[in-house]
N, C-alpha and C. Protein backbone atom coordinates (compact mmCIF):
# COMPACT_ATOMS: atom_id res chain seq x y z
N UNK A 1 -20.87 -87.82 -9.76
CA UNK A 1 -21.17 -87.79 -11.17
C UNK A 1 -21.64 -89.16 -11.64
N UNK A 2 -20.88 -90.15 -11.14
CA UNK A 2 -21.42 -91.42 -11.68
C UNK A 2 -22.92 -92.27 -11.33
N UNK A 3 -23.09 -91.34 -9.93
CA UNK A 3 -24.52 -91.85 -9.53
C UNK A 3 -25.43 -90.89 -10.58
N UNK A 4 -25.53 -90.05 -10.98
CA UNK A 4 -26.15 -89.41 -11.42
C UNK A 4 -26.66 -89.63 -12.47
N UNK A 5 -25.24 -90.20 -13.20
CA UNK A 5 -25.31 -90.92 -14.82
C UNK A 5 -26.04 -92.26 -14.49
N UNK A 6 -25.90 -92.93 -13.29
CA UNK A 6 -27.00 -94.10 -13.28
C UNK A 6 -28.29 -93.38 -13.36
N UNK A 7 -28.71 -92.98 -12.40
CA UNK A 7 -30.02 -92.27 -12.07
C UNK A 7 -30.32 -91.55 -13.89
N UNK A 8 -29.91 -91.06 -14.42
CA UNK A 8 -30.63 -91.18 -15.62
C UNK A 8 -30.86 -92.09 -16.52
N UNK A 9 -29.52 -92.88 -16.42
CA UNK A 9 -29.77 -94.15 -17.33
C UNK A 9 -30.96 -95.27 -16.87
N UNK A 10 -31.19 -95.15 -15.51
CA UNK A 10 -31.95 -95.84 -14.67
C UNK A 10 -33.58 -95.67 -15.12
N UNK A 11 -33.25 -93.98 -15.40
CA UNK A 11 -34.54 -93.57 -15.17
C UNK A 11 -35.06 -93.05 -16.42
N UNK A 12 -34.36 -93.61 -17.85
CA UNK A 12 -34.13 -93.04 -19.14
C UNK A 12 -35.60 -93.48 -19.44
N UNK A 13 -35.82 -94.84 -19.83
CA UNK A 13 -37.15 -95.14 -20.11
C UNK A 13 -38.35 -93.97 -19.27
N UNK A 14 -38.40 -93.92 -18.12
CA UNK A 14 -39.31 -93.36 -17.12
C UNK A 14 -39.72 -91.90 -17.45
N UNK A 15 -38.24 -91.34 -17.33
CA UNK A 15 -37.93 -89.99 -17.65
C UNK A 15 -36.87 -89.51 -18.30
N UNK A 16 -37.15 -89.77 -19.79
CA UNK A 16 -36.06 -89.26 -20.84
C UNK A 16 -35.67 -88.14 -20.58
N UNK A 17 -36.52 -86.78 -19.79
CA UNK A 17 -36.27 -85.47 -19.85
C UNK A 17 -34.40 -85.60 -18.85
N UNK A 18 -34.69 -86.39 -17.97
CA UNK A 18 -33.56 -86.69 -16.98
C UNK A 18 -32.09 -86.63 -17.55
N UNK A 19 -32.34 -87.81 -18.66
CA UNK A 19 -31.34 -87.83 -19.60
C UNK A 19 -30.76 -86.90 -20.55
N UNK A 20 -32.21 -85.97 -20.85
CA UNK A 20 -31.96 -85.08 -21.56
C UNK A 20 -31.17 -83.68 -20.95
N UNK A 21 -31.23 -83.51 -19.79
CA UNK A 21 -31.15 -82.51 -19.12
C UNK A 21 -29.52 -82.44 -18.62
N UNK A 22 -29.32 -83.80 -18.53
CA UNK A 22 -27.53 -84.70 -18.39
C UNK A 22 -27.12 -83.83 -19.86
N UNK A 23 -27.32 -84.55 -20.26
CA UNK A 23 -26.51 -84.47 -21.82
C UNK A 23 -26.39 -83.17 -21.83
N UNK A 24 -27.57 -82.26 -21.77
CA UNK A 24 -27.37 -80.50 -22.40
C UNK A 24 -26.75 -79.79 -21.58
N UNK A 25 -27.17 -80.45 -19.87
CA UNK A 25 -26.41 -79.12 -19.13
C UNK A 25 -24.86 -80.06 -18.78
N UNK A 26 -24.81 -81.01 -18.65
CA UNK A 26 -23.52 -81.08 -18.41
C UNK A 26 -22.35 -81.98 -19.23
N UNK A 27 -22.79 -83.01 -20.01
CA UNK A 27 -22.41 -83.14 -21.28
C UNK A 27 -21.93 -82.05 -22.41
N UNK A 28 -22.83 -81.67 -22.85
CA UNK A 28 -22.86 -80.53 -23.58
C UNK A 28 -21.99 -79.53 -23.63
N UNK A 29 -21.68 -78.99 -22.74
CA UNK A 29 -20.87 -78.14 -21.75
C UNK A 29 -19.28 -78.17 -22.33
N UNK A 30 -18.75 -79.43 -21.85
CA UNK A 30 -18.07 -79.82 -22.07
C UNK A 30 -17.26 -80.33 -23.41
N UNK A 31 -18.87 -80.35 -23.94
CA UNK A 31 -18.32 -80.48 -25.19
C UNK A 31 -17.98 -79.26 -26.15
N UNK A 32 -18.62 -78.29 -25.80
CA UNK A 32 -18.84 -77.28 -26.63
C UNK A 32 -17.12 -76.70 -26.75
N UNK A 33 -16.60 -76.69 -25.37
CA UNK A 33 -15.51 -75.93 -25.03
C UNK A 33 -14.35 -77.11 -25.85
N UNK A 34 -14.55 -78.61 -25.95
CA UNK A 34 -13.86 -79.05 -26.54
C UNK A 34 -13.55 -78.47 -27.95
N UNK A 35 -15.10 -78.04 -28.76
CA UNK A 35 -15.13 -78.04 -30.04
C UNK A 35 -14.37 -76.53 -30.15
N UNK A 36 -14.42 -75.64 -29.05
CA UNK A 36 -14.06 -74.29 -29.13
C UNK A 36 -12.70 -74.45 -29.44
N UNK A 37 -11.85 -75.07 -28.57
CA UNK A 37 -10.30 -75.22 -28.15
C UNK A 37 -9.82 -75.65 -29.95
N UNK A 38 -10.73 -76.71 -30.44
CA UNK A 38 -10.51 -77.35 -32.24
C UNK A 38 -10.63 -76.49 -33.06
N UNK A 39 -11.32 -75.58 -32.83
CA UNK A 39 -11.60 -74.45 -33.92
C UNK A 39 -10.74 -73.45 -33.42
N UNK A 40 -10.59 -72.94 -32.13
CA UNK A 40 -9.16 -72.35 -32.10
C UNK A 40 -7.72 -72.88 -32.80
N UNK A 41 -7.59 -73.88 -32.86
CA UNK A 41 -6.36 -75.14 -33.26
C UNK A 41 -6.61 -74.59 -34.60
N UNK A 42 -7.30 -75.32 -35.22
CA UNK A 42 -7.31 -75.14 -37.20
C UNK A 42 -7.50 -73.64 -37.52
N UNK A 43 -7.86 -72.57 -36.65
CA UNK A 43 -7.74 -71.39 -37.21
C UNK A 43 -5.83 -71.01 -37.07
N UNK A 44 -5.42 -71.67 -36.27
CA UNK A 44 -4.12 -71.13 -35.79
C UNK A 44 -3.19 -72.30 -37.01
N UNK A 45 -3.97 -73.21 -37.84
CA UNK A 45 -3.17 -74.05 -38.76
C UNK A 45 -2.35 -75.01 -37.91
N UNK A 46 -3.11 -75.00 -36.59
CA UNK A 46 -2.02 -76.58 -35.81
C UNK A 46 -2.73 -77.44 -36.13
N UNK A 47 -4.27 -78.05 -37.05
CA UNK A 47 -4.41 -79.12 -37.31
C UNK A 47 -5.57 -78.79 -38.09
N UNK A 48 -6.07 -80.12 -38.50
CA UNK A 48 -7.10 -79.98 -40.05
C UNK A 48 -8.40 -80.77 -39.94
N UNK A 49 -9.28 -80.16 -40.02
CA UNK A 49 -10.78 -81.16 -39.92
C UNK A 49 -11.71 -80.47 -39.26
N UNK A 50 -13.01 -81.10 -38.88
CA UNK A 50 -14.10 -80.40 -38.94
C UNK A 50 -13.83 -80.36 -36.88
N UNK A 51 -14.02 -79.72 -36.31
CA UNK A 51 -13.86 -79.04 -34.74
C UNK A 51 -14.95 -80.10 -34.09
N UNK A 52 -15.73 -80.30 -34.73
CA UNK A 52 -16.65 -81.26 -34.13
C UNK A 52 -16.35 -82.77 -33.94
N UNK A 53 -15.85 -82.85 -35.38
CA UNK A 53 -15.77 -84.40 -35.39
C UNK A 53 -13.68 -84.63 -34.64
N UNK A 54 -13.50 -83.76 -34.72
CA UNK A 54 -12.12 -83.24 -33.86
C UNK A 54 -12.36 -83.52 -32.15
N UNK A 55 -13.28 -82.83 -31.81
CA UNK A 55 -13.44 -83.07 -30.05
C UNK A 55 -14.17 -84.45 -29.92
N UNK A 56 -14.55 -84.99 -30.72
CA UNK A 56 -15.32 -86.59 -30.34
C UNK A 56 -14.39 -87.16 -30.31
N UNK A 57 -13.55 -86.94 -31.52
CA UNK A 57 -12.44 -88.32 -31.43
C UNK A 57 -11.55 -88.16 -30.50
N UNK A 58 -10.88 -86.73 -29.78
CA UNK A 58 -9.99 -86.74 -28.48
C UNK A 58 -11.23 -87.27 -26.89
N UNK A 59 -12.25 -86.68 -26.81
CA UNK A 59 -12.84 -87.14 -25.80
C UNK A 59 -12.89 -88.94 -26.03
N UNK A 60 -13.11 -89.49 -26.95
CA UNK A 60 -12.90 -90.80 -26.80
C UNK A 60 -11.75 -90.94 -26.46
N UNK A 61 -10.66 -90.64 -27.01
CA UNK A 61 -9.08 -91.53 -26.81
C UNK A 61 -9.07 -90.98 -25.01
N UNK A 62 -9.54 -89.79 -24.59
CA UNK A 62 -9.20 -89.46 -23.32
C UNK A 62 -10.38 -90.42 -22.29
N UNK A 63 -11.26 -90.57 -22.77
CA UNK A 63 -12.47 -90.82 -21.82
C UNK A 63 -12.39 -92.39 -21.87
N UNK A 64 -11.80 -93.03 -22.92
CA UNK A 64 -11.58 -94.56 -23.51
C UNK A 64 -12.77 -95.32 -23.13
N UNK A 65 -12.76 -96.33 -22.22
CA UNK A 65 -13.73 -97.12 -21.40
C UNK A 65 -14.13 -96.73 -20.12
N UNK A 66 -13.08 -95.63 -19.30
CA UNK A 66 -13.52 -95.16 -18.16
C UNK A 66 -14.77 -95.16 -17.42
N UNK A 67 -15.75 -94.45 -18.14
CA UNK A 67 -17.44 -94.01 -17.88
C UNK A 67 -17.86 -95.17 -17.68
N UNK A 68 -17.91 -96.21 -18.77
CA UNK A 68 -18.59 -97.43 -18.81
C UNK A 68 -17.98 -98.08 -17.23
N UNK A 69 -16.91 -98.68 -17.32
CA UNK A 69 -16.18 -99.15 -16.33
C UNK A 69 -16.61 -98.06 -14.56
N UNK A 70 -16.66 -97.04 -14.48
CA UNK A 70 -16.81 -96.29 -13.52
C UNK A 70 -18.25 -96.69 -13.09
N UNK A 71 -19.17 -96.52 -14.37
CA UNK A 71 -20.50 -96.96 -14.45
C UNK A 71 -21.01 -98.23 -13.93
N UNK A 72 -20.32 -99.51 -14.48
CA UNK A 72 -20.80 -100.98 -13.96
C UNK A 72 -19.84 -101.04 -12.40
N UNK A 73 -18.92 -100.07 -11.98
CA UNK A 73 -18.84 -100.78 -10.27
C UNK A 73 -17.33 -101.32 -10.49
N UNK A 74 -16.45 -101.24 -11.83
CA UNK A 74 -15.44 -102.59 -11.96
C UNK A 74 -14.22 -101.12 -11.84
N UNK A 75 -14.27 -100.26 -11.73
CA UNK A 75 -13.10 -99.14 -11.68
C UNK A 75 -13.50 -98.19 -10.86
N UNK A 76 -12.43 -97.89 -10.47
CA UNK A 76 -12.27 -96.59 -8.70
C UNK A 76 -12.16 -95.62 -9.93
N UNK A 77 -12.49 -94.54 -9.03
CA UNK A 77 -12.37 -93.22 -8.83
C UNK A 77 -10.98 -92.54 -9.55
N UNK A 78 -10.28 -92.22 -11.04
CA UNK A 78 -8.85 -92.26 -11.26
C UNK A 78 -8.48 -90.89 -10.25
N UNK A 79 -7.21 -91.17 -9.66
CA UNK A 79 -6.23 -89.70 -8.81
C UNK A 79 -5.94 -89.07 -10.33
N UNK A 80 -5.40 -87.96 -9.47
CA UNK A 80 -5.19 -86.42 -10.15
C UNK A 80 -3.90 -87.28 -11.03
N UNK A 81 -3.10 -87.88 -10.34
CA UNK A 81 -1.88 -88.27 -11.41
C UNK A 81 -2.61 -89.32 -12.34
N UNK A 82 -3.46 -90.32 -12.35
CA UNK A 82 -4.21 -90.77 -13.39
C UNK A 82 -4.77 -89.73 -14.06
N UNK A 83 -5.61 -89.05 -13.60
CA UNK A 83 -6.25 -88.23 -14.67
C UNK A 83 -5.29 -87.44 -15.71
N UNK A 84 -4.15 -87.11 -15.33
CA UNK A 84 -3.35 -86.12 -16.11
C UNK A 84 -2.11 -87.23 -16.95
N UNK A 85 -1.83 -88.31 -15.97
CA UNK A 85 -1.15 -89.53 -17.57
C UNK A 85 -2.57 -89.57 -18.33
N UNK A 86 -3.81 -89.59 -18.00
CA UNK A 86 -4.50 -90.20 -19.47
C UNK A 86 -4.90 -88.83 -19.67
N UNK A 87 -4.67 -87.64 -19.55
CA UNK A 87 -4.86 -86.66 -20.70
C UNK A 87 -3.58 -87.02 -21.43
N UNK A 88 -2.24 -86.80 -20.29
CA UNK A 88 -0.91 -86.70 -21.85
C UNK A 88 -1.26 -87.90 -22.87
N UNK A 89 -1.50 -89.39 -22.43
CA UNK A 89 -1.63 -90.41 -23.52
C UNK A 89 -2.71 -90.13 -24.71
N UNK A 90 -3.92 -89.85 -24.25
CA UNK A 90 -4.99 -88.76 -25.27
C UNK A 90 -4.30 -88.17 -26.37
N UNK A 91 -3.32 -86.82 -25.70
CA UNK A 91 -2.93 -85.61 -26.66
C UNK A 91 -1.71 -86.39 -27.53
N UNK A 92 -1.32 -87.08 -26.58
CA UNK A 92 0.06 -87.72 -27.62
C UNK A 92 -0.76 -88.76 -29.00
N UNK A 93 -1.53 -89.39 -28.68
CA UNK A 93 -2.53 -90.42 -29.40
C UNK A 93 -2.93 -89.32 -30.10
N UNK A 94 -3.72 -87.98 -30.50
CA UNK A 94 -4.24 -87.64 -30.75
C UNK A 94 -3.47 -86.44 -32.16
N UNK A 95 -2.43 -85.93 -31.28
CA UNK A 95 -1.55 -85.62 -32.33
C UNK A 95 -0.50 -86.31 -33.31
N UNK A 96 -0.81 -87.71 -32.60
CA UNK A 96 0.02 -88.62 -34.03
C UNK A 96 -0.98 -89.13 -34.88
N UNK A 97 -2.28 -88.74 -34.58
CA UNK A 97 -3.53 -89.50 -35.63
C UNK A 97 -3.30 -87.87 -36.50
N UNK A 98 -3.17 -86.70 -35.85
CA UNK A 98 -3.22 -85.17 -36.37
C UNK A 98 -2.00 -84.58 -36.34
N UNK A 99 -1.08 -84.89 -37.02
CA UNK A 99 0.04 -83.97 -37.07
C UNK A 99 -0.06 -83.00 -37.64
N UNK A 100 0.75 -81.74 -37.30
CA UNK A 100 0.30 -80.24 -38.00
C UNK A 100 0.89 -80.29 -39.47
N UNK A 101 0.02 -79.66 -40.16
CA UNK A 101 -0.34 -79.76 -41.84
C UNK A 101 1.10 -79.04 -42.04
């Protein structure tokens, strides 16, 4: 994944379509299902705000500097037990910025 994200960023000037094609098919993706899971949440009254601007702000607290850092060469690869402490730190961060109404 991370070579890939070079290779477009690499190749963004050259071939924006590259970049473009990142973002929609697999960016995108990801995001959509974020915004799904938020709009499931506020229909069920576990939290309040727009589903969109809801999945940006958890993909940041979860994604933090990672990408960048993964990106320039200065951070490994996180294990399955990294990946799942920085989801719980995310959801915990995320429901004390959103406590249920």
């Amino acid at each position: 994944m991370v070579a890939v994200f070079r290779l477009a960023i690499a190749e963004a000037v050259q071939a924006p379509e590259v970049a473009r094609t990142l973002d929609s098919v697999g960016r995108e993706t990801s995001r959509e299902a974020l915004r799904r899971v938020m709009s499931e949440a506020r229909a069920a009254g576990l939290i309040e705000g727009r589903p969109a601007d809801l999945a940006e702000q958890f993909a940041a607290l979860l994604w933090r500097d990672l990408m960048i850092n993964l990106l320039l060469g200065v951070a490994q690869r996180p294990t399955p037990r990294a990946i799942e402490a920085r989801a719980n730190d995310a959801t915990e961060a995320f429901l004390h910025l959103h406590p249920m109404p």
